[in-house]
PDB file of N, CA and C in Angstrom:
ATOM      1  N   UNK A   1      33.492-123.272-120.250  1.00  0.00           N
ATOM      2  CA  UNK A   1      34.455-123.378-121.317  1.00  0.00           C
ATOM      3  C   UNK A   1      35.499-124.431-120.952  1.00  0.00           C
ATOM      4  N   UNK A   2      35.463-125.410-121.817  1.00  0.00           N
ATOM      5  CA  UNK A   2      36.965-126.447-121.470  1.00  0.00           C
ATOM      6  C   UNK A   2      37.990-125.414-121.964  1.00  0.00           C
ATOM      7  N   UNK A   3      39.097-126.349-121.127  1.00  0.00           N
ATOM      8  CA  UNK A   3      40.215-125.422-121.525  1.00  0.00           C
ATOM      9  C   UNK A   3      40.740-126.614-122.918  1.00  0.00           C
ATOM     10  N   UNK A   4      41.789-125.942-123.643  1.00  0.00           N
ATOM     11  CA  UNK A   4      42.525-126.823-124.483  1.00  0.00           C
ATOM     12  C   UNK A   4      43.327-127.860-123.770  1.00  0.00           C
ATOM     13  N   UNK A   5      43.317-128.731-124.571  1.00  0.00           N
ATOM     14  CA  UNK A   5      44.271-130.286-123.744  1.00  0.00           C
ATOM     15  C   UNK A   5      45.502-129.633-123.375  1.00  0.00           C
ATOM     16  N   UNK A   6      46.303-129.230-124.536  1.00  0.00           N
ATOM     17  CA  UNK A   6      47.296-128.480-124.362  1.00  0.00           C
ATOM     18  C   UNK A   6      47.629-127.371-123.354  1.00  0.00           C
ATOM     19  N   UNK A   7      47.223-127.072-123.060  1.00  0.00           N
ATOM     20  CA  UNK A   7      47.182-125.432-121.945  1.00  0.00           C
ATOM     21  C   UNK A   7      46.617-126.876-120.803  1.00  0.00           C
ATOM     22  N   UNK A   8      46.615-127.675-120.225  1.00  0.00           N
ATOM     23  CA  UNK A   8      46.392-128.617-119.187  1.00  0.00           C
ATOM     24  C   UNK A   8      47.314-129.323-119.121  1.00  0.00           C
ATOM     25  N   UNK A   9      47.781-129.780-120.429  1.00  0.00           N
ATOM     26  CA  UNK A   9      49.478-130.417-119.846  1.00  0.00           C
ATOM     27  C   UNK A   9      50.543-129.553-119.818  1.00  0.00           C
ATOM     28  N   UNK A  10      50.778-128.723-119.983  1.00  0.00           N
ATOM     29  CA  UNK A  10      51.783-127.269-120.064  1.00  0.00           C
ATOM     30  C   UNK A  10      51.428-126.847-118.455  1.00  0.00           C
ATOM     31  N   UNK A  11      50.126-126.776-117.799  1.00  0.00           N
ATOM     32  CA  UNK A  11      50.122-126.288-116.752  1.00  0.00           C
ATOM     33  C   UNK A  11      50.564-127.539-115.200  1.00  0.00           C
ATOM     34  N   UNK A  12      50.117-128.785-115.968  1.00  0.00           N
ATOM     35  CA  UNK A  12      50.465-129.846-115.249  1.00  0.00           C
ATOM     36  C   UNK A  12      51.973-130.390-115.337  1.00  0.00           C
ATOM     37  N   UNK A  13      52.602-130.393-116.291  1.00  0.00           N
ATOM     38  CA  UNK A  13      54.304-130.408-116.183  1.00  0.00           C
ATOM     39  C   UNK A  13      54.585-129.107-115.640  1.00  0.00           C
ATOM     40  N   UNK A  14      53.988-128.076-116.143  1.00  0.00           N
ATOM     41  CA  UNK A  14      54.693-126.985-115.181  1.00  0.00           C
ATOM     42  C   UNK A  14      55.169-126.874-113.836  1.00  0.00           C
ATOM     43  N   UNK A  15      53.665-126.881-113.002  1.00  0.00           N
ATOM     44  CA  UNK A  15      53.237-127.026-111.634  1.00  0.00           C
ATOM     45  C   UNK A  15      54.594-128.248-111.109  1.00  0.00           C
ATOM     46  N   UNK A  16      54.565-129.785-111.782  1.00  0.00           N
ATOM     47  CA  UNK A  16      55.094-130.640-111.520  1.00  0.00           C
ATOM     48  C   UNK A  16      56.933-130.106-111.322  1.00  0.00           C
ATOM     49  N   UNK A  17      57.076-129.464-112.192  1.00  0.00           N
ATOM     50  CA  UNK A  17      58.539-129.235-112.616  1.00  0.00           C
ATOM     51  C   UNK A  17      58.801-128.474-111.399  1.00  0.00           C
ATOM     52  N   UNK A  18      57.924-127.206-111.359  1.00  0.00           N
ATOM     53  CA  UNK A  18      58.170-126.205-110.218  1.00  0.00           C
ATOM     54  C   UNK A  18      58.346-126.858-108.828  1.00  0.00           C
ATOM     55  N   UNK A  19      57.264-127.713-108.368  1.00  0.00           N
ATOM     56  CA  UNK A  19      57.593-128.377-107.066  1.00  0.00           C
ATOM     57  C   UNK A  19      58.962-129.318-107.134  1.00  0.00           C
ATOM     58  N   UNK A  20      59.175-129.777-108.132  1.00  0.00           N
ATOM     59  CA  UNK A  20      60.488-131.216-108.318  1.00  0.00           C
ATOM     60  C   UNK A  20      61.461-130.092-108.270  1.00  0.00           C
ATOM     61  N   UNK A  21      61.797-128.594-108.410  1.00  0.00           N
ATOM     62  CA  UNK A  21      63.188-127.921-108.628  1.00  0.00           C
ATOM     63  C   UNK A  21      62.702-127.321-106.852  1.00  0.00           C
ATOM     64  N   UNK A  22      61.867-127.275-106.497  1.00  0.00           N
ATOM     65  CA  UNK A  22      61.513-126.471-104.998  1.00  0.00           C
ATOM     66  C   UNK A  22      62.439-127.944-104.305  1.00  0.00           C
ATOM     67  N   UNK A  23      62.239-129.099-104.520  1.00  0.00           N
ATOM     68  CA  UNK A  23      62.037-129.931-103.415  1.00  0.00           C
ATOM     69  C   UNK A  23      63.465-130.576-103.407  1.00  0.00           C
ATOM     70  N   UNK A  24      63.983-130.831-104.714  1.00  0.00           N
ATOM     71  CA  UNK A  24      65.246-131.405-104.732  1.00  0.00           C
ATOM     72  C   UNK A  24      66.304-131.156-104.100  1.00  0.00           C
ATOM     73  N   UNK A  25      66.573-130.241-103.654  1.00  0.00           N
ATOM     74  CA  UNK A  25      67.537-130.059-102.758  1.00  0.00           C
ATOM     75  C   UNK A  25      67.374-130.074-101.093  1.00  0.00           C
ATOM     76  N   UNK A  26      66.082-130.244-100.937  1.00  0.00           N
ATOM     77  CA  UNK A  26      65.762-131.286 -99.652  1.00  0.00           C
ATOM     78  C   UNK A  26      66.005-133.025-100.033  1.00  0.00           C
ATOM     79  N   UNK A  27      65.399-133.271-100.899  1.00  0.00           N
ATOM     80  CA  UNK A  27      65.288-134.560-101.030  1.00  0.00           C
ATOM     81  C   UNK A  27      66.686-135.021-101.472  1.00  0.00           C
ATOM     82  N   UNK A  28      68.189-134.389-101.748  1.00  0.00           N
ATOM     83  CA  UNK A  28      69.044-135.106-102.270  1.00  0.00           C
ATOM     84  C   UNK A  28      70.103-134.686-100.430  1.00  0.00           C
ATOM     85  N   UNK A  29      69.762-133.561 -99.931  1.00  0.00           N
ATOM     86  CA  UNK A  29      70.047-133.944 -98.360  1.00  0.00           C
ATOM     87  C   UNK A  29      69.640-134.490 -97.406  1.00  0.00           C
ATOM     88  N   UNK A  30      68.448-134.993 -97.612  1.00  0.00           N
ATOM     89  CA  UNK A  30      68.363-136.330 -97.147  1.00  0.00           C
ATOM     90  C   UNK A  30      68.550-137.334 -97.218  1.00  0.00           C
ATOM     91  N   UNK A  31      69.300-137.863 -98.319  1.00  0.00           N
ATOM     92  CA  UNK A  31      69.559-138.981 -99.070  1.00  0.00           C
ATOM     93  C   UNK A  31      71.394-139.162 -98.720  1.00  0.00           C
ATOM     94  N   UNK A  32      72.187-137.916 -98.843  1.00  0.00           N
ATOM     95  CA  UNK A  32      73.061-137.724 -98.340  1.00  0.00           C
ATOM     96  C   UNK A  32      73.393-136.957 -97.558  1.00  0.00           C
ATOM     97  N   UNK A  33      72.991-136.622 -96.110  1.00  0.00           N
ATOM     98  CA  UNK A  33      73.684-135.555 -95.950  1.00  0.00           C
ATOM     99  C   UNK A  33      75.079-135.516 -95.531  1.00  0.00           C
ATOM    100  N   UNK A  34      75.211-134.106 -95.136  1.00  0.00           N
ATOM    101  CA  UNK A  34      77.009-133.137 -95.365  1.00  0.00           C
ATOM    102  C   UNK A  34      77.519-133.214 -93.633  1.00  0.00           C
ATOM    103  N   UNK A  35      76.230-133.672 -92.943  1.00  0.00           N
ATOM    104  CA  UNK A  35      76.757-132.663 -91.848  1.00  0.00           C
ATOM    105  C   UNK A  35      76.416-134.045 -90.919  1.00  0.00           C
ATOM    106  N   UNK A  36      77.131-134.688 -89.753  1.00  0.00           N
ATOM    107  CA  UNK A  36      76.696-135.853 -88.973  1.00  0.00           C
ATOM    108  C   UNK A  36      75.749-135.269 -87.720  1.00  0.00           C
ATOM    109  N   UNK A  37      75.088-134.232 -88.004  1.00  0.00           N
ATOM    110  CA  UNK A  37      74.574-133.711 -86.265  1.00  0.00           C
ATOM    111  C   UNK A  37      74.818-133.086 -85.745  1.00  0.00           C
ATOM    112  N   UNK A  38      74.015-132.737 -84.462  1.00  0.00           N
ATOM    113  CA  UNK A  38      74.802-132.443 -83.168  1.00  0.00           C
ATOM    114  C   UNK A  38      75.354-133.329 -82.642  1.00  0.00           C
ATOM    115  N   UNK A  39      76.306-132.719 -81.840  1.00  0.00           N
ATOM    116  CA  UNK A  39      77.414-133.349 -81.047  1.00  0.00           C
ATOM    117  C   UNK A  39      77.602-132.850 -79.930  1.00  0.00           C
ATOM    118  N   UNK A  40      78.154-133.753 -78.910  1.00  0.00           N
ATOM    119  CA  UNK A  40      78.115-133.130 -77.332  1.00  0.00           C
ATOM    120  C   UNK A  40      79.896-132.904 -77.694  1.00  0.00           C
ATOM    121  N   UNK A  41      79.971-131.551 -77.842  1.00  0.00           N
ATOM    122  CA  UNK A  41      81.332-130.614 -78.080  1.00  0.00           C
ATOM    123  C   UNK A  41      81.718-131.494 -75.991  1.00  0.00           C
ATOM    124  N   UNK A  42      81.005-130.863 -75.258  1.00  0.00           N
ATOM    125  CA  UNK A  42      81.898-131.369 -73.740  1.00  0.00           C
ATOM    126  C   UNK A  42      82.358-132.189 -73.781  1.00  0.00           C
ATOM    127  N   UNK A  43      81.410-133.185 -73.986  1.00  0.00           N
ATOM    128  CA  UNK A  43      82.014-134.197 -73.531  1.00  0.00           C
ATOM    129  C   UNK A  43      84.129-134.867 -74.156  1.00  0.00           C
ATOM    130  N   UNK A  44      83.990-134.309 -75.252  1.00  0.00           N
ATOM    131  CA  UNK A  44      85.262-134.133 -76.259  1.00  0.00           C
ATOM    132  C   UNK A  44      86.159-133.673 -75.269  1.00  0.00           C
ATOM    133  N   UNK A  45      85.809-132.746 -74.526  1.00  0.00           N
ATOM    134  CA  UNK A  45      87.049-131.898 -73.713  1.00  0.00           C
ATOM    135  C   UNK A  45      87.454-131.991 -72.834  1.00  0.00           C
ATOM    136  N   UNK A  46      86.792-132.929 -72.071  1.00  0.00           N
ATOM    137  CA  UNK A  46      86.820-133.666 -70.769  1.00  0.00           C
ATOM    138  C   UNK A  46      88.341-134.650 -70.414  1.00  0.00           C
ATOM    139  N   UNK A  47      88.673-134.355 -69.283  1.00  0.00           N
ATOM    140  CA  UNK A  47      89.602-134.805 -68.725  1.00  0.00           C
ATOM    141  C   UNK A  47      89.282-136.008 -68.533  1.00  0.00           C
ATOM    142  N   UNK A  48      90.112-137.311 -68.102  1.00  0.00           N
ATOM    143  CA  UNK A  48      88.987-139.152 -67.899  1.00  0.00           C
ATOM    144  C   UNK A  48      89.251-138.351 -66.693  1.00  0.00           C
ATOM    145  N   UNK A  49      90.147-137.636 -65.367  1.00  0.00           N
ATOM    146  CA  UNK A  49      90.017-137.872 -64.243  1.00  0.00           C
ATOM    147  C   UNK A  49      89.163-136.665 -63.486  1.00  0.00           C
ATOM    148  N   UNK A  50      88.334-136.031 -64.979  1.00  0.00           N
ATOM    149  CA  UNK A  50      87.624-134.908 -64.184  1.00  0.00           C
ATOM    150  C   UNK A  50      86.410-135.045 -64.918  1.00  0.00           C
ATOM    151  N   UNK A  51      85.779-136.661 -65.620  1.00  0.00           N
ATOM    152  CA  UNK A  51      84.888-137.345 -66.040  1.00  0.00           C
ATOM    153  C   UNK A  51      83.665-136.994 -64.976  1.00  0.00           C
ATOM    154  N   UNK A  52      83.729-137.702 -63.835  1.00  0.00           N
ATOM    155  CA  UNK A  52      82.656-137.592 -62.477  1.00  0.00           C
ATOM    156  C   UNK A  52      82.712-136.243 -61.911  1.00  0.00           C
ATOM    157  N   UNK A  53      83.117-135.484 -62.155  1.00  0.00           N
ATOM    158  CA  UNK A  53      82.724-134.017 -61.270  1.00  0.00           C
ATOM    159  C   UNK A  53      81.526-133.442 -61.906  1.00  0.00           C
ATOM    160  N   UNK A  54      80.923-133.220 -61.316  1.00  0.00           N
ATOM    161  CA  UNK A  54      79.761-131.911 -61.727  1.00  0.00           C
ATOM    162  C   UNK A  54      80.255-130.638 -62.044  1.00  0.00           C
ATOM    163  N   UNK A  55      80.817-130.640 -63.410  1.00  0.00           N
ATOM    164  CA  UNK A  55      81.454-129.480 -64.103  1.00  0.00           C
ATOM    165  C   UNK A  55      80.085-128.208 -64.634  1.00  0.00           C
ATOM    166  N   UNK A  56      78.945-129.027 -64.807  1.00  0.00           N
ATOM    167  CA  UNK A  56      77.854-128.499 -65.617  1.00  0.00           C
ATOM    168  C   UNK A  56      77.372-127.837 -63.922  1.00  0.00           C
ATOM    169  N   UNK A  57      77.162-128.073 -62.724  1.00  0.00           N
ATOM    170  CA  UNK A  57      77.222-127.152 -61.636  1.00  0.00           C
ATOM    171  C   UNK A  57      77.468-125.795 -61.139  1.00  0.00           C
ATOM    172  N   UNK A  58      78.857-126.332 -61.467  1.00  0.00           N
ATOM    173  CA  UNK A  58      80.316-125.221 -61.041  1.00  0.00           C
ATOM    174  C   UNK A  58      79.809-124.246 -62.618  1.00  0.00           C
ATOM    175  N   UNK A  59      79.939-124.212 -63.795  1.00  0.00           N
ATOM    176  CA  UNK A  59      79.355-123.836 -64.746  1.00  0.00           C
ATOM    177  C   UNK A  59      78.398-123.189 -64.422  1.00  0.00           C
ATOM    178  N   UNK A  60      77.255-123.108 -64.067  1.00  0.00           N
ATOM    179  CA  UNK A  60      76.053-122.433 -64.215  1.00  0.00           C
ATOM    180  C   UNK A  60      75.773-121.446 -62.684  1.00  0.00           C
ATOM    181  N   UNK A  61      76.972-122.253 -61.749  1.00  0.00           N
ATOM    182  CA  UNK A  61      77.300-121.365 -60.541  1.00  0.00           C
ATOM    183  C   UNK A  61      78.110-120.114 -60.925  1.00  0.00           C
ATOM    184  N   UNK A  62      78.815-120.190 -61.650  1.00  0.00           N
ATOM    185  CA  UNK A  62      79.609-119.124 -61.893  1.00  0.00           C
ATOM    186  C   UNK A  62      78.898-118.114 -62.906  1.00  0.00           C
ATOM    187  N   UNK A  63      78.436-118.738 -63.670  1.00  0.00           N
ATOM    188  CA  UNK A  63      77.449-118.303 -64.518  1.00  0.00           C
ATOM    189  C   UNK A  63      76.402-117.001 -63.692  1.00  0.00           C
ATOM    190  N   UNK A  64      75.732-117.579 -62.771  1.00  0.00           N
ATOM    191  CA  UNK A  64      74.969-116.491 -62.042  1.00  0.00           C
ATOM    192  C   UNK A  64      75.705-115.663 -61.300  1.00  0.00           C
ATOM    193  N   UNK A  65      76.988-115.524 -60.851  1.00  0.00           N
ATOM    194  CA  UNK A  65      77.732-114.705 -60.251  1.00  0.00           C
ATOM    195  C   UNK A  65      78.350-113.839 -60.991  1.00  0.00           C
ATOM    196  N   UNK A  66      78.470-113.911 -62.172  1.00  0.00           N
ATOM    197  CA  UNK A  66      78.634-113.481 -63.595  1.00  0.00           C
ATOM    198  C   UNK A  66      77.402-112.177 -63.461  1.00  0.00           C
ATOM    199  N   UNK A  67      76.060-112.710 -63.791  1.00  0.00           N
ATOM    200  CA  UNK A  67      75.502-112.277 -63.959  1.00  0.00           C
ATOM    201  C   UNK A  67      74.965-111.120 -63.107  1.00  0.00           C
ATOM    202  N   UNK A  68      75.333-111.916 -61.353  1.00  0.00           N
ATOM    203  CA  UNK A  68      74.446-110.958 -60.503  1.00  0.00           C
ATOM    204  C   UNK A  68      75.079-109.231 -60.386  1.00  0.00           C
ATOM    205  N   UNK A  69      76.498-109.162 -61.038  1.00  0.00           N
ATOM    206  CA  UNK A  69      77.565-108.480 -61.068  1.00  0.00           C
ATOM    207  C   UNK A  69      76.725-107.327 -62.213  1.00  0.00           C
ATOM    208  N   UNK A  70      75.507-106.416 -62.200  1.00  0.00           N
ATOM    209  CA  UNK A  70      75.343-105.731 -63.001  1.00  0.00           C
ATOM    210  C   UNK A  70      76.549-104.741 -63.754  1.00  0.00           C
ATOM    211  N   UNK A  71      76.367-104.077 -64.372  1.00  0.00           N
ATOM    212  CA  UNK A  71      77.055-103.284 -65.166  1.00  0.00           C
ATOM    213  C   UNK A  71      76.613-101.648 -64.601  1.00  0.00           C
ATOM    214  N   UNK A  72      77.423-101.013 -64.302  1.00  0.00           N
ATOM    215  CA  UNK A  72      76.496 -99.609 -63.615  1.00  0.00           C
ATOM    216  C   UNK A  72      76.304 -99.087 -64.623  1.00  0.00           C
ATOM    217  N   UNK A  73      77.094 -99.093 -65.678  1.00  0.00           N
ATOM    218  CA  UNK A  73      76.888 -98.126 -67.161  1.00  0.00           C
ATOM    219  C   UNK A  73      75.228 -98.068 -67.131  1.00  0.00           C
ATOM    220  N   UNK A  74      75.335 -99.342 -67.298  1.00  0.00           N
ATOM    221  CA  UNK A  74      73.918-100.214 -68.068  1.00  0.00           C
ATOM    222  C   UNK A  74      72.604 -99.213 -67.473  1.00  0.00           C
ATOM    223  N   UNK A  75      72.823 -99.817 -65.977  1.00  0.00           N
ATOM    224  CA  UNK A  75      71.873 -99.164 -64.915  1.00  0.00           C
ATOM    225  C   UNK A  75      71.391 -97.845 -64.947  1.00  0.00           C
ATOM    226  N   UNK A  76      72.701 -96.920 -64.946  1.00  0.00           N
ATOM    227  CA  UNK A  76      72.242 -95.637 -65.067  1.00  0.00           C
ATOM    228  C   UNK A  76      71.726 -95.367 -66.479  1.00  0.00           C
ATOM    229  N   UNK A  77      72.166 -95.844 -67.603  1.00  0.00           N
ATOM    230  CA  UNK A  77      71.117 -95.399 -68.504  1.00  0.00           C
ATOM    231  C   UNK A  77      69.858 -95.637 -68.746  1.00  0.00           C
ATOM    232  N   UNK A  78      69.783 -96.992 -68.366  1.00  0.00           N
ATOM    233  CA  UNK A  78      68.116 -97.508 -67.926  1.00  0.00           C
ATOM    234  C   UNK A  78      67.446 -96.604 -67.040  1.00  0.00           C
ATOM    235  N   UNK A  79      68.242 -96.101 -66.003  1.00  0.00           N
ATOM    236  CA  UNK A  79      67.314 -95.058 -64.973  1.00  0.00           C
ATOM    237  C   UNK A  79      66.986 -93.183 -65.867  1.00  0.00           C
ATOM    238  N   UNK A  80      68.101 -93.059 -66.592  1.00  0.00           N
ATOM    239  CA  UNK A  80      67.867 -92.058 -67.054  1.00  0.00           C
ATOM    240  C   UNK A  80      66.912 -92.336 -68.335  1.00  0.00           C
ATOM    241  N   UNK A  81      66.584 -93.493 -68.853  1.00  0.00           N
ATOM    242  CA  UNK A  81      65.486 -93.287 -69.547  1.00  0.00           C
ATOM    243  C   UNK A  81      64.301 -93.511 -69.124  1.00  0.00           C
ATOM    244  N   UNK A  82      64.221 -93.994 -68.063  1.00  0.00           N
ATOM    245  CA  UNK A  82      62.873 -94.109 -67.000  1.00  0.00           C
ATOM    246  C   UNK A  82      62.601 -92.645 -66.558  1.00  0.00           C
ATOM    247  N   UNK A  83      63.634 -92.207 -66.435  1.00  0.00           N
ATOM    248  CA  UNK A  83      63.294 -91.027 -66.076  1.00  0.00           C
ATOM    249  C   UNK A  83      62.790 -89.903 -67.163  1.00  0.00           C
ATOM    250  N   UNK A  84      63.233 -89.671 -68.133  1.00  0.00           N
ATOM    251  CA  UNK A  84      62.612 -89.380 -69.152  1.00  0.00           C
ATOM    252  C   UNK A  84      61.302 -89.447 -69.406  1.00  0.00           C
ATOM    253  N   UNK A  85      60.895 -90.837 -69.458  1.00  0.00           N
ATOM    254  CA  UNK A  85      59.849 -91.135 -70.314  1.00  0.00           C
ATOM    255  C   UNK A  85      58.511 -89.833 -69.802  1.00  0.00           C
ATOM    256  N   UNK A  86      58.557 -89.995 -68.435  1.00  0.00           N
ATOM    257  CA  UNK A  86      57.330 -89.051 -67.888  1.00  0.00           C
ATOM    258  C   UNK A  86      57.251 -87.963 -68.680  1.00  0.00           C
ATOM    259  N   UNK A  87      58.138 -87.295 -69.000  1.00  0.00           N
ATOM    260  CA  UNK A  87      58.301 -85.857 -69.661  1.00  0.00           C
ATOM    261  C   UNK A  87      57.820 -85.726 -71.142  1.00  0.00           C
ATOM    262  N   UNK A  88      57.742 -87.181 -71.711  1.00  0.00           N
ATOM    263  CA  UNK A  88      57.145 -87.419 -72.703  1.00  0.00           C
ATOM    264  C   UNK A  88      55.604 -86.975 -73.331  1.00  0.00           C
ATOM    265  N   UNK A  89      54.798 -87.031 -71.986  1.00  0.00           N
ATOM    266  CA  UNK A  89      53.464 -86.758 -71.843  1.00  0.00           C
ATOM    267  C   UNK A  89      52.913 -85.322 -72.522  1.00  0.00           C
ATOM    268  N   UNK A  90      54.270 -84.669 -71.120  1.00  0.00           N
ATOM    269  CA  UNK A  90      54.073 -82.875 -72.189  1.00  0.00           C
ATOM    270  C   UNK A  90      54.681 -82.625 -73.448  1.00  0.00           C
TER     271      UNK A  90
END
């Protein structure tokens, strides 16, 4: 069965229309966009006479000392649900 001409251009502007209202608001932020990027925020905050130090170092040193510092809260509830779980079985 052909279809009617009509019911083929109704479905072909349709289809067309639907993708052109999906896409336009990609295609008009790309054309302009709102926003310039990323940006290196550090470098902005930087002292000129503390430019050459290895700040990103000292940073990620402290960072793990931070971290190695557990939380006992934390711990003991992790152990009391380890401990649990076995009891689960029965």
């Amino acid at each position: 069965m052909i279809p009617n001409p009509t019911t083929v251009l109704l479905l072909f502007f349709g289809a067309s229309t639907l993708i052109l209202i999906m896409l336009l608001p990609a295609l008009l932020e790309l054309k302009k966009p709102k926003d310039a990027g990323p940006r290196k925020i550090m470098e902005e905050n930087i002292i000129p006479s503390q430019r050459f130090k290895p700040f990103e170092a000292t940073f990620l040193a402290n960072l793990e000392k931070e971290i190695s510092k557990p939380d006992q809260t934390i711990i003991k509830r992790v152990a009391d649900i380890i401990a649990f779980l076995p009891n689960l079985e029965t």
